[in-house]
C-alpha atoms as a PDB file:
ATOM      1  CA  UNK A   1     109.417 136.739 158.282  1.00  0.00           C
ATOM      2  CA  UNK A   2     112.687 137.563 155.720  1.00  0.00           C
ATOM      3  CA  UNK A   3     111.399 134.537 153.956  1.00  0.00           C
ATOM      4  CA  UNK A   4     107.975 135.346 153.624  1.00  0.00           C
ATOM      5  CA  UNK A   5     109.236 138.581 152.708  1.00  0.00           C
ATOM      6  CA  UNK A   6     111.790 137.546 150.198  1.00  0.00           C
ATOM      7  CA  UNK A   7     108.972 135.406 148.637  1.00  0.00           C
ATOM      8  CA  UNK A   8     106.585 138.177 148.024  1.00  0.00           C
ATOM      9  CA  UNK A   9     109.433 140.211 146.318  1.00  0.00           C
ATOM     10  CA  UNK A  10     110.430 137.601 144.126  1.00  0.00           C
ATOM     11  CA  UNK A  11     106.898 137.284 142.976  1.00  0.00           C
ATOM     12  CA  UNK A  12     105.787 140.555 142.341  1.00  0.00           C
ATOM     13  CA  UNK A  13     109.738 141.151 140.404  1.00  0.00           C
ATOM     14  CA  UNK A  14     108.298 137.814 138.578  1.00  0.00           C
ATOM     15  CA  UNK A  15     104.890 139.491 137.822  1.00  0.00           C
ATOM     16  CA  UNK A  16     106.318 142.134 136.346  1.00  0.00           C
ATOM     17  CA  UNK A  17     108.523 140.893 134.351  1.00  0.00           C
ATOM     18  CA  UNK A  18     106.312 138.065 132.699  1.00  0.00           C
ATOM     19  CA  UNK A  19     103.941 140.711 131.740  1.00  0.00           C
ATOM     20  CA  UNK A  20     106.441 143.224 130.421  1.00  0.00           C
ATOM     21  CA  UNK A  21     104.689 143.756 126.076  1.00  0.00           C
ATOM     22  CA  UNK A  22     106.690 142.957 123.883  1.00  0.00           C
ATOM     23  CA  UNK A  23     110.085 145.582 122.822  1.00  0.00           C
ATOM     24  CA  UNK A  24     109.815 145.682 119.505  1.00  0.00           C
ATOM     25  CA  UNK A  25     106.248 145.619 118.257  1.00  0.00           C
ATOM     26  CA  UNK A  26     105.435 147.044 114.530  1.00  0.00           C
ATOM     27  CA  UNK A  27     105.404 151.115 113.854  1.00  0.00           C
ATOM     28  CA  UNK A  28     102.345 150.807 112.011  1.00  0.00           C
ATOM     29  CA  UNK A  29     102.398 155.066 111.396  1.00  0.00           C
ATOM     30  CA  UNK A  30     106.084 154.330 110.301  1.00  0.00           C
ATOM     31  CA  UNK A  31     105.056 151.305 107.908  1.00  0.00           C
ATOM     32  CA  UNK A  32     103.054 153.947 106.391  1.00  0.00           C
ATOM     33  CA  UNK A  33     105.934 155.981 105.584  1.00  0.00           C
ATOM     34  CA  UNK A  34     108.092 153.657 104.496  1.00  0.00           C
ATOM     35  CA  UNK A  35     105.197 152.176 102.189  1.00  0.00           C
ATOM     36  CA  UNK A  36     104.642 155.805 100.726  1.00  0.00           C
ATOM     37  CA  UNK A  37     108.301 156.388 100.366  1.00  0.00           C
ATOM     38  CA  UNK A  38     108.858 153.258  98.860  1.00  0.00           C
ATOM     39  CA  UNK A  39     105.889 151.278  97.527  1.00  0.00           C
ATOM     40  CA  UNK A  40     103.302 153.467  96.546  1.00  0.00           C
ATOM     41  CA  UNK A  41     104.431 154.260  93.161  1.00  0.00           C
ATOM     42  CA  UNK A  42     103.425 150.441  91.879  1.00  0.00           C
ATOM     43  CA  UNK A  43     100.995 149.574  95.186  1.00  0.00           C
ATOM     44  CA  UNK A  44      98.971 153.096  95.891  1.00  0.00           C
ATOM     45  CA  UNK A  45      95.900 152.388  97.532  1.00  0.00           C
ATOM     46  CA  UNK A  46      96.972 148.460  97.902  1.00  0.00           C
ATOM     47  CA  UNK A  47      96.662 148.280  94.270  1.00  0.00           C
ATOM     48  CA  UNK A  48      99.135 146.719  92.015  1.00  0.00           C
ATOM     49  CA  UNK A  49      99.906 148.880  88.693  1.00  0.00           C
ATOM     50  CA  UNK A  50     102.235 146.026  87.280  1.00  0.00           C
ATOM     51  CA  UNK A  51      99.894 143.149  87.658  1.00  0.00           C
ATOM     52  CA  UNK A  52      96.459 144.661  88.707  1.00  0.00           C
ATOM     53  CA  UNK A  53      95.230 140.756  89.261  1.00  0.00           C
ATOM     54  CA  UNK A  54      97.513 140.952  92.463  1.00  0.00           C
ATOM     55  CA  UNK A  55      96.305 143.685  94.634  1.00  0.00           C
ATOM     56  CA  UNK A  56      97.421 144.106  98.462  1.00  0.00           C
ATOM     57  CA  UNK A  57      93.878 143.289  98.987  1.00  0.00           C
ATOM     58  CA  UNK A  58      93.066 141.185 101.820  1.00  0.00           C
ATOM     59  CA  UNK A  59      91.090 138.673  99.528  1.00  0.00           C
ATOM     60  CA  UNK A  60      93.793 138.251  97.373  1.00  0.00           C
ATOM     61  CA  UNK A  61      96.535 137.884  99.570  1.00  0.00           C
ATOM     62  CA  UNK A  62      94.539 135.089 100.787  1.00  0.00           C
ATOM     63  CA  UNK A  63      93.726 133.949  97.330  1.00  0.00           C
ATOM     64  CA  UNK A  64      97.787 133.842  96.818  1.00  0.00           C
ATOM     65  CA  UNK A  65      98.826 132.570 100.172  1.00  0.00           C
ATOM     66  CA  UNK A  66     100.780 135.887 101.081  1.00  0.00           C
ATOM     67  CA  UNK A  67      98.025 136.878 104.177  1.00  0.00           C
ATOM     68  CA  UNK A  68     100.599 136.587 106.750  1.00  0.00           C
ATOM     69  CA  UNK A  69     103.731 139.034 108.503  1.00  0.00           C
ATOM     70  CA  UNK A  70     106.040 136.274 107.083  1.00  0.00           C
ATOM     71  CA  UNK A  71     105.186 136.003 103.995  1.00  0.00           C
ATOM     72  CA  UNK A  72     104.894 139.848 103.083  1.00  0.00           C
ATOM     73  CA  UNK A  73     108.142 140.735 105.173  1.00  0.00           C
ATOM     74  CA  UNK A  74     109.798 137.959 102.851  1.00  0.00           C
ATOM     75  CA  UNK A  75     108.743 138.889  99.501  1.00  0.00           C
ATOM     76  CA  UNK A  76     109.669 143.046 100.602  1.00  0.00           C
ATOM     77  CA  UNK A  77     113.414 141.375 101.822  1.00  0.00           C
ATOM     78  CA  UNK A  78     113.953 139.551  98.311  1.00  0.00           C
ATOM     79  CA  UNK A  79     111.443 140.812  95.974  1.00  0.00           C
ATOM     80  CA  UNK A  80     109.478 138.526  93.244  1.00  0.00           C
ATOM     81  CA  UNK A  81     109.272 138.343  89.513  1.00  0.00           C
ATOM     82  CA  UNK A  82     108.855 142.435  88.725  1.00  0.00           C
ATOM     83  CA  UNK A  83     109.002 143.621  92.343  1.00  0.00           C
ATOM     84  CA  UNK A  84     112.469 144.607  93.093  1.00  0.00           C
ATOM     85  CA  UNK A  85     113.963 143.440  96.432  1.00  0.00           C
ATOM     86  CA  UNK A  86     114.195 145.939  99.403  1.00  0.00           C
ATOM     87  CA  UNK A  87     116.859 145.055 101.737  1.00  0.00           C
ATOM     88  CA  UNK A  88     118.481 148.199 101.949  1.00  0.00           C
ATOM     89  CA  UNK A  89     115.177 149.120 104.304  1.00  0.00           C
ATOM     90  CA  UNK A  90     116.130 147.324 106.896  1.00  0.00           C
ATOM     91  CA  UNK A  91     114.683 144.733 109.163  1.00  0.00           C
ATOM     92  CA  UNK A  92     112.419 147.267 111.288  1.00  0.00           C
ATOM     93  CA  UNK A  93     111.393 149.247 108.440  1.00  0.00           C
ATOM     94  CA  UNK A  94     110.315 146.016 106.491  1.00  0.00           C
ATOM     95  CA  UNK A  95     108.487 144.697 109.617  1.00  0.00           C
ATOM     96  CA  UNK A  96     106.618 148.386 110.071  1.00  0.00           C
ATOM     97  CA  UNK A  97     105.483 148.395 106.214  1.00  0.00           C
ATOM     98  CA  UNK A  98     104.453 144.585 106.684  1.00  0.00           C
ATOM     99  CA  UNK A  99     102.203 145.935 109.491  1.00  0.00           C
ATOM    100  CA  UNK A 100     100.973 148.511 107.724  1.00  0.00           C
ATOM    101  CA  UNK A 101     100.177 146.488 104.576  1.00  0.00           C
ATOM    102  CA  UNK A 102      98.180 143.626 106.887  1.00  0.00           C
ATOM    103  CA  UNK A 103      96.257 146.547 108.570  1.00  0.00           C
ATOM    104  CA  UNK A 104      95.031 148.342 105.521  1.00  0.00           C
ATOM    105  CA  UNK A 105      94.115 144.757 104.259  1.00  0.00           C
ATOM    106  CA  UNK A 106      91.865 144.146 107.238  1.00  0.00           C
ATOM    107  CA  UNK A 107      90.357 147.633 106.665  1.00  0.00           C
ATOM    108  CA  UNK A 108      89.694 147.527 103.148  1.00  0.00           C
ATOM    109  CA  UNK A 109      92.441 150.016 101.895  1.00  0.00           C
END
C-alpha cells in the first residue's frame, strides 16, 4: 500500500511539474513601452521614417527575412546600418519589444 501510495505521489508531483508554463514568457504591454520609449520616434505605427521601404509590417518582415523573435531581438541587441544598437535595454526588455513588434505585425499595426 506505501508503494502504491508513493507511486501516485510521484506522479501527480510529475504532472505538475511537466505542465508548469513557461517563467519567463514576453511582457507584451511592457514591449509596448519600451517600443514607445525607445523606438517610436523612427518606427511609430510600425513604420520606418529612415527607410520607409522597410516598415515593421508583417509583409515586409517576411519580404526581408526578419519575421521571427530571433531575428528582431538580434537586430534591437546590435542594431543595422542607421538603426543604432540597444543593448543598454536589456535582455527582457528586448524580448518584450520583440513581442510586441511580432504582435502588431500579425494585427496589422
Amino acid at each position: 500500500m506505501k508503494k502504491l501510495l508513493s507511486i501516485v505521489l510521484l506522479a501527480i508531483a510529475f504532472v505538475v511539474v511537466a505542465v508548469q508554463p513557461p517563467a519567463l514568457a514576453a511582457d507584451v504591454a511592457h514591449g509596448k513601452q519600451v517600443f514607445v520609449g525607445n523606438c517610436a520616434a523612427c518606427h511609430i505605427g510600425g513604420k520606418n521614417s529612415i527607410n520607409p521601404t522597410k516598415t515593421l509590417s508583417k509583409a515586409d518582415l517576411e519580404k526581408y527575412g526578419m519575421y521571427s523573435a530571433e531575428k528582431i531581438a538580434y537586430q534591437v541587441t546590435n542594431g543595422k546600418n542607421a538603426m543604432p544598437n540597444f543593448k543598454r535595454l536589456g535582455e527582457t526588455s528586448i524580448e518584450d519589444v520583440t513581442a510586441y513588434v511580432l504582435a502588431q505585425a500579425e494585427a496589422g499595426w
